[in-house]
N, C-alpha and C. Protein backbone atom coordinates (compact mmCIF):
# COMPACT_ATOMS: atom_id res chain seq x y z
N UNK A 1 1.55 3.09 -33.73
CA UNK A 1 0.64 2.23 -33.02
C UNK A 1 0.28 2.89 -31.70
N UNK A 2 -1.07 3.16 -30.96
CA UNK A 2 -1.42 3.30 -29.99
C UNK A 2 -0.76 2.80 -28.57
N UNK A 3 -0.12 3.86 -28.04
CA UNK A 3 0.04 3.47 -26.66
C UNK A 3 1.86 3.71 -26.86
N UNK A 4 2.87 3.40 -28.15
CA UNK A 4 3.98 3.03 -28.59
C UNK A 4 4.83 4.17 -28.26
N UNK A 5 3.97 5.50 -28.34
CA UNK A 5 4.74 6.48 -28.29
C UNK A 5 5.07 7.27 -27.04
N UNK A 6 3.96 6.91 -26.18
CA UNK A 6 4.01 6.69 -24.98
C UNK A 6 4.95 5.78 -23.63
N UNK A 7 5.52 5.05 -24.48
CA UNK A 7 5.99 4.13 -23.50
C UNK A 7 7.46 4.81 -23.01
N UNK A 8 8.57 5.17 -23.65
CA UNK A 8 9.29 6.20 -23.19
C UNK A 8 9.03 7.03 -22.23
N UNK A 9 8.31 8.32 -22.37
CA UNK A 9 7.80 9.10 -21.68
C UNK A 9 7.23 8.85 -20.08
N UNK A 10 6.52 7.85 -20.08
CA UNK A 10 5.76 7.33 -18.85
C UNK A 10 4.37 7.75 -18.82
N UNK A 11 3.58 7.55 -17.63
CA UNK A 11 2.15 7.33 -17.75
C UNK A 11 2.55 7.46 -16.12
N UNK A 12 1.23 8.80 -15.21
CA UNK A 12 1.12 8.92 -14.19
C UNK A 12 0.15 7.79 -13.88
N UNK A 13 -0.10 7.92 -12.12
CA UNK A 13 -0.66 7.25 -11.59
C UNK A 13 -2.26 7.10 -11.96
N UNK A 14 -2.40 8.79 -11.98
CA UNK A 14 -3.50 9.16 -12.30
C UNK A 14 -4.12 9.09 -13.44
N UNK A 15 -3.21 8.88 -14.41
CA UNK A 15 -3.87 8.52 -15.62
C UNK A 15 -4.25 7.02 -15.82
N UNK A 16 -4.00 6.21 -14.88
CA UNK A 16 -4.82 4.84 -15.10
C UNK A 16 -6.29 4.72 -13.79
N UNK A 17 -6.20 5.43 -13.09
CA UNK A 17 -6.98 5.38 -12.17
C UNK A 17 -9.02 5.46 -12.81
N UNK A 18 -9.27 3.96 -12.60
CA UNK A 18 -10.36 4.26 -12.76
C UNK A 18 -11.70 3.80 -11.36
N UNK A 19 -12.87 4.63 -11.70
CA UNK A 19 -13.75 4.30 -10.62
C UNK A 19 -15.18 3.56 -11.42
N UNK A 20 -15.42 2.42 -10.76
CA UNK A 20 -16.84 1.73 -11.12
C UNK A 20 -18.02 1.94 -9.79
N UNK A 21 -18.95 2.08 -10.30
CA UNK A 21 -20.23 2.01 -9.09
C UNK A 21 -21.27 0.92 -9.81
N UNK A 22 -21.53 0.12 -8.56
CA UNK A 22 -22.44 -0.56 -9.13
C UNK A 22 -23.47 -1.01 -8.14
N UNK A 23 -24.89 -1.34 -8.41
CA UNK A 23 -25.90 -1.64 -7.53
C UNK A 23 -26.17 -3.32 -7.19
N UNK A 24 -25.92 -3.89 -6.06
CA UNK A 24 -26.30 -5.07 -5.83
C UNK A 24 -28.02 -4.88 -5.64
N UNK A 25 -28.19 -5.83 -6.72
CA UNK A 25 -29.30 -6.55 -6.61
C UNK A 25 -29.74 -7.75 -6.38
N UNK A 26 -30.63 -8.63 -5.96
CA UNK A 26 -30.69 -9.81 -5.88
C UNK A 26 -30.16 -10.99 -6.16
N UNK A 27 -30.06 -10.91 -8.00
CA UNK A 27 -29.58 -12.11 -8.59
C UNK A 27 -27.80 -12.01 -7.83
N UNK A 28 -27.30 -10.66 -7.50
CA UNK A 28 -25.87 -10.78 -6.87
C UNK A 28 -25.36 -11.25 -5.45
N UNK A 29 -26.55 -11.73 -5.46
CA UNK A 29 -26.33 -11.97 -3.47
C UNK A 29 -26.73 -13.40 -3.20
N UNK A 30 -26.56 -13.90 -1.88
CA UNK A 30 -26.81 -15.24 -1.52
C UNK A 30 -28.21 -15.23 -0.90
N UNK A 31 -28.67 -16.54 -0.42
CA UNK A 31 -29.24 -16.56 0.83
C UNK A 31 -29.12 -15.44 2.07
N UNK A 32 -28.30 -15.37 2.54
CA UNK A 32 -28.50 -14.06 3.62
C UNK A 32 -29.07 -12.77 2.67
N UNK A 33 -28.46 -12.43 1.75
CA UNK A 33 -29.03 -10.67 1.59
C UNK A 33 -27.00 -10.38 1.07
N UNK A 34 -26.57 -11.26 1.10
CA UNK A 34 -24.92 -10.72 1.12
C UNK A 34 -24.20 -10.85 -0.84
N UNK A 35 -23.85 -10.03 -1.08
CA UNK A 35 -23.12 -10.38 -2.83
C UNK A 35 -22.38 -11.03 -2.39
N UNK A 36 -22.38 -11.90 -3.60
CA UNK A 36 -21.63 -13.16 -3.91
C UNK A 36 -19.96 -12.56 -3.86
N UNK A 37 -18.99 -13.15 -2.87
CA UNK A 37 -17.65 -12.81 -3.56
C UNK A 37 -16.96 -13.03 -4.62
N UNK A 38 -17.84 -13.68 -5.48
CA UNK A 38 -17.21 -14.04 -7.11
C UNK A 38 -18.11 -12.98 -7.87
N UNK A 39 -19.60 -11.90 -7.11
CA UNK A 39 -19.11 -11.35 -8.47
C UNK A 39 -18.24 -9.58 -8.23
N UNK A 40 -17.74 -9.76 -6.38
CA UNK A 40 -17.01 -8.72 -6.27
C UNK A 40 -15.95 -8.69 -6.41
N UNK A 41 -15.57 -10.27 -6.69
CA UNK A 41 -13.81 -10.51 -7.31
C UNK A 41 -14.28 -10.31 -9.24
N UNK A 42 -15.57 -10.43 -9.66
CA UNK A 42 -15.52 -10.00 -11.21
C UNK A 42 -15.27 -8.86 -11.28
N UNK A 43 -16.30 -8.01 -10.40
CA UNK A 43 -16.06 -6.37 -10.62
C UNK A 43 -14.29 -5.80 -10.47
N UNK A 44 -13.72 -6.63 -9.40
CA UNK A 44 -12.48 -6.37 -9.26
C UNK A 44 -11.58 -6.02 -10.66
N UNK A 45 -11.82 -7.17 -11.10
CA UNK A 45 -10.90 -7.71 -12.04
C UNK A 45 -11.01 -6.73 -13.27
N UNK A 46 -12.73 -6.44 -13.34
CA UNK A 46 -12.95 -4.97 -14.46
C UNK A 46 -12.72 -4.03 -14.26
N UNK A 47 -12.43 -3.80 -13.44
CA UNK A 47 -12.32 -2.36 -12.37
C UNK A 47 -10.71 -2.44 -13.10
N UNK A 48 -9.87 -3.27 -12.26
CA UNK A 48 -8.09 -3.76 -12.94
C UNK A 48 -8.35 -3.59 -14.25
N UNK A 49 -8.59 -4.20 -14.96
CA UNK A 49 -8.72 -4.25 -16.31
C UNK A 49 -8.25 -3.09 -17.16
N UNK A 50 -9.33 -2.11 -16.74
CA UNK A 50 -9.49 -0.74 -17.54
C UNK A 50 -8.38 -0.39 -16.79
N UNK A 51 -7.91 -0.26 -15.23
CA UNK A 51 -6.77 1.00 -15.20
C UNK A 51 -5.56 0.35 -16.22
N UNK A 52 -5.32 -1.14 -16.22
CA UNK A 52 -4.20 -1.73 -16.86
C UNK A 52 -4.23 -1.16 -18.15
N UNK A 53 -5.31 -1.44 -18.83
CA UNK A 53 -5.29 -0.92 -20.12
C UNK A 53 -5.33 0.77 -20.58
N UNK A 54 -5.63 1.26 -19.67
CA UNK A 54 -5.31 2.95 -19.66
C UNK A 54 -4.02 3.07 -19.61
N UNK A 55 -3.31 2.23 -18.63
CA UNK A 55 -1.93 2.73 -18.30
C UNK A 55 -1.42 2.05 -19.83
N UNK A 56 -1.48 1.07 -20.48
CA UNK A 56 -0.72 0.27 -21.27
C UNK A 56 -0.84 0.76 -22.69
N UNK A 57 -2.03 1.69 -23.03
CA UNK A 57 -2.81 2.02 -24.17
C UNK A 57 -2.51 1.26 -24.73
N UNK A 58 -3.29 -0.06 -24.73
CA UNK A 58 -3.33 -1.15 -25.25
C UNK A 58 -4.32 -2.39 -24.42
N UNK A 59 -4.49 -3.50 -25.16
CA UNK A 59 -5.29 -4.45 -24.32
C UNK A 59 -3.97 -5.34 -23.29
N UNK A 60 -4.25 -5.25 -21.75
CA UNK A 60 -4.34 -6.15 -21.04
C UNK A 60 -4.74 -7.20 -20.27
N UNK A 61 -4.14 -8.26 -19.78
CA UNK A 61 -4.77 -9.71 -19.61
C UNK A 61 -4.35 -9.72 -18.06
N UNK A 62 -5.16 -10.23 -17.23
CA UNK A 62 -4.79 -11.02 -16.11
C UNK A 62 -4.08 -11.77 -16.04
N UNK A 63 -2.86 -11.77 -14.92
CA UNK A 63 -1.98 -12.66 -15.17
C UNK A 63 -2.23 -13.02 -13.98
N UNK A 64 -2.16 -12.42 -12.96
CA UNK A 64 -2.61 -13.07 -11.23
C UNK A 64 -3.40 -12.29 -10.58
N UNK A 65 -4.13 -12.99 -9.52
CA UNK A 65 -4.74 -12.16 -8.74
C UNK A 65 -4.07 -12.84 -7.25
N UNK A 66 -4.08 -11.63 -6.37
CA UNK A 66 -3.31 -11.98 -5.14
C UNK A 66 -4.54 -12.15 -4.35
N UNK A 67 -4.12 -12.34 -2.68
CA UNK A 67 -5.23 -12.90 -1.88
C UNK A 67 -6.47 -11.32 -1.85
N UNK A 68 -7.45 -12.17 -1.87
CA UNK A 68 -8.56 -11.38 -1.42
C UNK A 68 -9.75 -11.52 -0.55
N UNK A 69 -9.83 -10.38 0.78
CA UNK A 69 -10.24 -10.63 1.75
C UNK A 69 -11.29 -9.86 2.15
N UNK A 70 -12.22 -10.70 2.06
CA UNK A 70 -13.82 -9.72 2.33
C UNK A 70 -14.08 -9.44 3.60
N UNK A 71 -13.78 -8.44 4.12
CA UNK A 71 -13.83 -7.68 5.40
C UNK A 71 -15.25 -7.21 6.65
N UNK A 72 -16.03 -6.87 5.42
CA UNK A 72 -17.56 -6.41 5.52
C UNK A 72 -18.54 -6.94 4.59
N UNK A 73 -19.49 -7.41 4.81
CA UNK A 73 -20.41 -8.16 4.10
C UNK A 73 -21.54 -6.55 3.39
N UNK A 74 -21.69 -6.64 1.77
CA UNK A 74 -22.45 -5.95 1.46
C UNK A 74 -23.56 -6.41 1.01
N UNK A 75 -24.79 -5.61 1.17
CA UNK A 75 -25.81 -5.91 0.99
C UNK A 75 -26.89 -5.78 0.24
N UNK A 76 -27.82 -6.78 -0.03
CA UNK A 76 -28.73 -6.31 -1.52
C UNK A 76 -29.30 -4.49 -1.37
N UNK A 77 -29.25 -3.92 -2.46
CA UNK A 77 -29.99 -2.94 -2.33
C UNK A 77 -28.45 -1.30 -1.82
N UNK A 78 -27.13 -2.01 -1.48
CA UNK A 78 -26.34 -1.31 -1.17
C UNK A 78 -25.49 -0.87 -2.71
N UNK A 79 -24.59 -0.01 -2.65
CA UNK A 79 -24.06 0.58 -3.41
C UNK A 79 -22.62 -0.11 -3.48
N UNK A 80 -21.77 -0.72 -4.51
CA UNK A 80 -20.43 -1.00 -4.26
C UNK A 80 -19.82 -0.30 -5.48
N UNK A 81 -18.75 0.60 -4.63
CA UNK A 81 -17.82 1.77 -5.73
C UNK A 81 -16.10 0.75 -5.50
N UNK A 82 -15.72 0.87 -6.76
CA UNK A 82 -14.31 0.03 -6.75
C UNK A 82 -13.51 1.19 -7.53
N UNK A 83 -11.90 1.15 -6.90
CA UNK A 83 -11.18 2.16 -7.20
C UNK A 83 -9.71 1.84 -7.65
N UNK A 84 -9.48 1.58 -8.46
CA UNK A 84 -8.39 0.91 -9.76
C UNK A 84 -7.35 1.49 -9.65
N UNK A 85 -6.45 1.17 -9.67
CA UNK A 85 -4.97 2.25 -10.16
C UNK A 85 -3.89 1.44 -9.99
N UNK A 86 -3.04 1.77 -11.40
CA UNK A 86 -1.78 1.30 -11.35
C UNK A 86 -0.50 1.42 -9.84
N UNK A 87 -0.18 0.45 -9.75
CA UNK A 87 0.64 0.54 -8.76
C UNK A 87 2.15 0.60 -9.05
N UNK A 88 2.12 -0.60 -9.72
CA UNK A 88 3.82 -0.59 -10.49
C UNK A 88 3.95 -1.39 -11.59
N UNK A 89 5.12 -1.09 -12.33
CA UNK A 89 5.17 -1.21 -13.52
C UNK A 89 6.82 -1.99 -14.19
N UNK A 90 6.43 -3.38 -14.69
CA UNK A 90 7.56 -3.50 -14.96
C UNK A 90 7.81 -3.74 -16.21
N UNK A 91 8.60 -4.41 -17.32
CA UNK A 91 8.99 -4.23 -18.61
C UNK A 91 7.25 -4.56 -19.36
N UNK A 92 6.64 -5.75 -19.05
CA UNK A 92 5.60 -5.82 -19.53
C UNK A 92 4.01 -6.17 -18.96
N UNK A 93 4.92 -6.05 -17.95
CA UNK A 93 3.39 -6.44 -16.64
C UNK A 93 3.21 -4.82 -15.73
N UNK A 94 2.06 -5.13 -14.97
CA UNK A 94 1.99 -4.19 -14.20
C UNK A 94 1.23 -4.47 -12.62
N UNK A 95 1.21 -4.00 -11.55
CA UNK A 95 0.47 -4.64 -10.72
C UNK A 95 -0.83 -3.27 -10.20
N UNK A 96 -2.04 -3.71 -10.37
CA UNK A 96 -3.26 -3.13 -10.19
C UNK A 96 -3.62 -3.46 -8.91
N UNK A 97 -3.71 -2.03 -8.44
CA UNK A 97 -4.50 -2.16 -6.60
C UNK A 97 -6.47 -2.04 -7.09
N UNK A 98 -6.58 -2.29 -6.02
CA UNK A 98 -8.40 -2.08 -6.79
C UNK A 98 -8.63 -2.19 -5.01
N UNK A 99 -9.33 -1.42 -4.24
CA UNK A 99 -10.22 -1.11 -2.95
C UNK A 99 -11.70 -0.89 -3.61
N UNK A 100 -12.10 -2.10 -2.48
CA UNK A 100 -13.89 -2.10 -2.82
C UNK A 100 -14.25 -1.77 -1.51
N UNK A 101 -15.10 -0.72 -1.92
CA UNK A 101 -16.20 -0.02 -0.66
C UNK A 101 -17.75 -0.07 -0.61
N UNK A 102 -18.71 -0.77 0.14
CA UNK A 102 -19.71 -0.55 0.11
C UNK A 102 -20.72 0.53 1.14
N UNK A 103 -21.43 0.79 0.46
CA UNK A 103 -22.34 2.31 0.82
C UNK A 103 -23.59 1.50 0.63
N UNK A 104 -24.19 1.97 2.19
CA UNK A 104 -25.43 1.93 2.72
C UNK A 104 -26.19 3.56 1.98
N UNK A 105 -27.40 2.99 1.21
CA UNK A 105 -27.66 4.39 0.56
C UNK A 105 -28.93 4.91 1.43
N UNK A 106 -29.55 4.59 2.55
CA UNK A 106 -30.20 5.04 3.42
C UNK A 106 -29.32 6.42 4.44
N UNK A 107 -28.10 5.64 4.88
CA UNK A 107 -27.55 6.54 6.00
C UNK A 107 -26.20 7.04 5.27
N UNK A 108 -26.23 6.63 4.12
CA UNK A 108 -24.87 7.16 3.49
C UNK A 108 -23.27 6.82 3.98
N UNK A 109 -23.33 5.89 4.80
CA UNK A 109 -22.31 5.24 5.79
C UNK A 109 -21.39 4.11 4.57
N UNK A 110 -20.44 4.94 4.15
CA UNK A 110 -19.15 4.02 3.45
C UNK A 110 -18.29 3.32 3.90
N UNK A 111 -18.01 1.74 4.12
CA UNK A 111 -16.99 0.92 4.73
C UNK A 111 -16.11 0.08 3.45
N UNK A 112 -14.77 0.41 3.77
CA UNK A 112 -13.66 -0.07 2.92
C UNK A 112 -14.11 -2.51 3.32
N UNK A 113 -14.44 -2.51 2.18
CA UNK A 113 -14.98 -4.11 2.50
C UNK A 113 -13.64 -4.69 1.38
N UNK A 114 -12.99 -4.54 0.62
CA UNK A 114 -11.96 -5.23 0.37
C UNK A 114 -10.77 -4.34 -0.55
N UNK A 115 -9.57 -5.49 -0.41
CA UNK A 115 -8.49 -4.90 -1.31
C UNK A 115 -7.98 -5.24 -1.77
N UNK A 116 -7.95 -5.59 -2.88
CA UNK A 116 -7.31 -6.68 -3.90
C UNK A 116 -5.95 -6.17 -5.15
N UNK A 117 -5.11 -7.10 -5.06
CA UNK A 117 -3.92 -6.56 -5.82
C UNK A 117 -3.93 -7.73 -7.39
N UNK A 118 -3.83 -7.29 -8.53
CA UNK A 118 -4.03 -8.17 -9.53
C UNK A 118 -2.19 -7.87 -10.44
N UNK A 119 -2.09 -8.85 -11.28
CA UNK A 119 -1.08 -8.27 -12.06
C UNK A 119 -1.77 -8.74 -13.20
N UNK A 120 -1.42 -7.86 -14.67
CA UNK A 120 -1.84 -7.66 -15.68
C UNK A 120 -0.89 -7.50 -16.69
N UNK A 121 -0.70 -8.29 -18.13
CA UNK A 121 0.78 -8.24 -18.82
C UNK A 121 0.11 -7.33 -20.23
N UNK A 122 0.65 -6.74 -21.00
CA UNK A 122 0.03 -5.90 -21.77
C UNK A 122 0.60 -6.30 -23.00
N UNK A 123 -0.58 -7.07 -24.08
CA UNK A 123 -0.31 -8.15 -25.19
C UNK A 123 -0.79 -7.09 -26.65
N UNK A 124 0.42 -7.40 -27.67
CA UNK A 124 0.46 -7.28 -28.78
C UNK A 124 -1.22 -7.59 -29.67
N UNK A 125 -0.92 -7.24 -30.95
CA UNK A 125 -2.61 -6.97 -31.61
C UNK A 125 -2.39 -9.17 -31.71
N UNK A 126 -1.19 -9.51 -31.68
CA UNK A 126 -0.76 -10.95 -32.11
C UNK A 126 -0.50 -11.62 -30.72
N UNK A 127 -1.05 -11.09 -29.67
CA UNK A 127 -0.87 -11.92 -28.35
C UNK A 127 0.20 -12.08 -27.60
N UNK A 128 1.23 -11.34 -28.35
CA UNK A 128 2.79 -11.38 -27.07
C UNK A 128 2.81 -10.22 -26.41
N UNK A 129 3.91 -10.82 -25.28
CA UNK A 129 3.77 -9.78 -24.44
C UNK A 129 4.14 -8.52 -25.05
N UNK A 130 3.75 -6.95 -24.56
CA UNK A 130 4.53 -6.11 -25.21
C UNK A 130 5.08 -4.83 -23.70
N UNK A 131 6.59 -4.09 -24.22
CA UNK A 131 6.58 -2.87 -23.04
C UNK A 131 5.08 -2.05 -23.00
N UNK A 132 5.18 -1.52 -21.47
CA UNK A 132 4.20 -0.85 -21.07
C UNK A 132 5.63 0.53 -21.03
N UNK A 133 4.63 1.63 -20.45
CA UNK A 133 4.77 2.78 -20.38
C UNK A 133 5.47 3.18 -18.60
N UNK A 134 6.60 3.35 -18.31
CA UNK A 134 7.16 3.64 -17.08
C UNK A 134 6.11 4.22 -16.33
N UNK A 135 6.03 4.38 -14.99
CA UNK A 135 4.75 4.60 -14.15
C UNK A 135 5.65 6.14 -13.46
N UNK A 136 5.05 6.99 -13.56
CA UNK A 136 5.50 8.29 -13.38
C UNK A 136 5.08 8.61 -11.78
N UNK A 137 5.86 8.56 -10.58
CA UNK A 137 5.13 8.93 -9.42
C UNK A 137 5.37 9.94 -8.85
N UNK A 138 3.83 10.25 -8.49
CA UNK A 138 4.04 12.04 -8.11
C UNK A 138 4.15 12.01 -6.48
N UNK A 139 3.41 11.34 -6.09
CA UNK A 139 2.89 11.67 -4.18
C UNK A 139 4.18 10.47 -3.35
N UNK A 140 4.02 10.82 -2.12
CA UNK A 140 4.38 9.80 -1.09
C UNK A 140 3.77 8.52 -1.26
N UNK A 141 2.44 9.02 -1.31
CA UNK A 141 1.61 7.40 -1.02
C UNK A 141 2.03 6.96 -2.41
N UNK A 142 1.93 6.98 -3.49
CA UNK A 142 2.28 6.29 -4.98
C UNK A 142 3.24 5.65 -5.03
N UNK A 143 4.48 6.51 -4.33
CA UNK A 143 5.29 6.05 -4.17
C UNK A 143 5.23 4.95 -2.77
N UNK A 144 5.27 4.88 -1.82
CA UNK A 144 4.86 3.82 -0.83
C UNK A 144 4.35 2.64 -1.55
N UNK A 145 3.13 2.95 -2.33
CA UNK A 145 2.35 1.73 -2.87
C UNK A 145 3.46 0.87 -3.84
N UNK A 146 4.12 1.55 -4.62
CA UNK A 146 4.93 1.16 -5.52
C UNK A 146 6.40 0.58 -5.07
N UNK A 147 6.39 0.93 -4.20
CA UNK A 147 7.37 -0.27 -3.07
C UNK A 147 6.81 -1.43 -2.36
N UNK A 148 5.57 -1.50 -1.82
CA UNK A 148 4.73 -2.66 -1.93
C UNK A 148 4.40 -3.70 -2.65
N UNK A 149 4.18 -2.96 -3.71
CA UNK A 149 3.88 -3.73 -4.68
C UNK A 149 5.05 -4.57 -5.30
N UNK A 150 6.15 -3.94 -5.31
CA UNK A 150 7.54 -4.66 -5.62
C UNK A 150 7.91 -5.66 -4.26
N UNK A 151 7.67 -5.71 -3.80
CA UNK A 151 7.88 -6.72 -2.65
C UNK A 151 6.82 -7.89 -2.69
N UNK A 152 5.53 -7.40 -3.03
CA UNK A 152 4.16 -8.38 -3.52
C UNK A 152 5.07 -8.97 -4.85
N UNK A 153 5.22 -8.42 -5.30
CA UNK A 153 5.98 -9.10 -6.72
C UNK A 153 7.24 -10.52 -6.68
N UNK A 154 7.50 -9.82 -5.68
CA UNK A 154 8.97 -10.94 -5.10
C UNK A 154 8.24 -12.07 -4.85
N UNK A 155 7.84 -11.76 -3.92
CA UNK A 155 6.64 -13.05 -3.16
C UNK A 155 5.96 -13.91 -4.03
N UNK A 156 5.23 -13.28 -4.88
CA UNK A 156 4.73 -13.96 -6.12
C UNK A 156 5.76 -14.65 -6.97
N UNK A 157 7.16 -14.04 -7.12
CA UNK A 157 8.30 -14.99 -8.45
C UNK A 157 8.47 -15.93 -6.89
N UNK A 158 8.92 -15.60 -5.81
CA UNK A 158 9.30 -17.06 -5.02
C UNK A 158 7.75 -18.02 -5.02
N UNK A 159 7.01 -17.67 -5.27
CA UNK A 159 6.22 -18.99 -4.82
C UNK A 159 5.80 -19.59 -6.24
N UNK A 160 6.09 -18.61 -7.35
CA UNK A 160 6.25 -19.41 -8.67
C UNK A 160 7.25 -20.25 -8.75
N UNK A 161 8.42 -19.76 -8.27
CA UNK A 161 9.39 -20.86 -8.54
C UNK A 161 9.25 -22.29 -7.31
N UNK A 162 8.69 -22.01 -6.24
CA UNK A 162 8.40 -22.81 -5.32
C UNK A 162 7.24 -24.10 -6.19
N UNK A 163 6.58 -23.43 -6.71
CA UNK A 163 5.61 -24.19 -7.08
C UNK A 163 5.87 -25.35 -8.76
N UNK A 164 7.01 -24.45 -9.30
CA UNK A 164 7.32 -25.13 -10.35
C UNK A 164 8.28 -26.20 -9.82
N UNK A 165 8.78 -26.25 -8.22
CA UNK A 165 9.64 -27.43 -8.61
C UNK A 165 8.94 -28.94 -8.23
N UNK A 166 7.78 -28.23 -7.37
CA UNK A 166 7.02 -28.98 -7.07
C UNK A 166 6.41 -30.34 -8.37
């Protein structure tokens, strides 16, 4: 089965890392001239999507998305590039960083406008969860991120359990 033989071995950073570009146009923006943040939390989530499922060779699902904070307002007619990659990896989930940048295509001027962290569980051809592939880290920063992200993770099981006793 795809992805099965892999999971032993591990899966670099770089091999889930994917990049989307896309053009705001009208129907994506409000009244001011500004995209909608629901459809730069969609692109997010596709952007996540594919690195999850690169890393998982297999289909993955959204399981959470953490806070997301629109920094810089982009604008009709601007360029927004989103940049995916596995962060960390645990028996069947994984947590996906995704940085959205928009580019003024007049002056060529790129500003980091958001950064969003998602987790993603990687499901059987029958819908259960299944192992992913150990996350292989090469650099400082991968590694940095991947201690972050395990601490984002904590945070997330305490406020699950906070919320279930509720």
């Amino acid at each position: 089965m795809r992805g099965e033989s892999t999971v032993a071995q591990g899966k670099t950073v770089a091999e889930s890392r994917t990049e989307m570009t896309e053009l705001v146009l009208p129907g994506d923006s409000n009244q001011l001239g500004n995209i909608f943040g629901g459809r730069i939390m969609y692109w997010v989530d596709m952007a996540a999507a594919m690195a999850a499922n690169r890393h998982a060779g297999r289909v993955a699902v959204t399981a959470s998305i953490d806070s997301v904070e629109f920094l810089h307002p982009i604008r009709i007619g601007e360029v927004v590039h989103l940049i995916a990659q596995v962060n960390w990896v645990g028996r069947t989930s994984m947590e996906v960083g995704v940085d959205v940048y928009g580019e003024n295509m007049d002056t060529g001027e790129r500003k980091k406008t958001s950064t969003a962290f998602l987790t993603f569980v990687a499901l059987s051809q029958t819908g259960q969860p299944v192992e992913v592939p150990p996350l292989i880290l090469r650099t400082p920063e991968e590694e940095e991120r991947f201690h972050a992200a395990e601490a984002r993770r904590q945070e997330r099981l305490k406020k699950k359990q906070k919320a279930s006793r509720l």
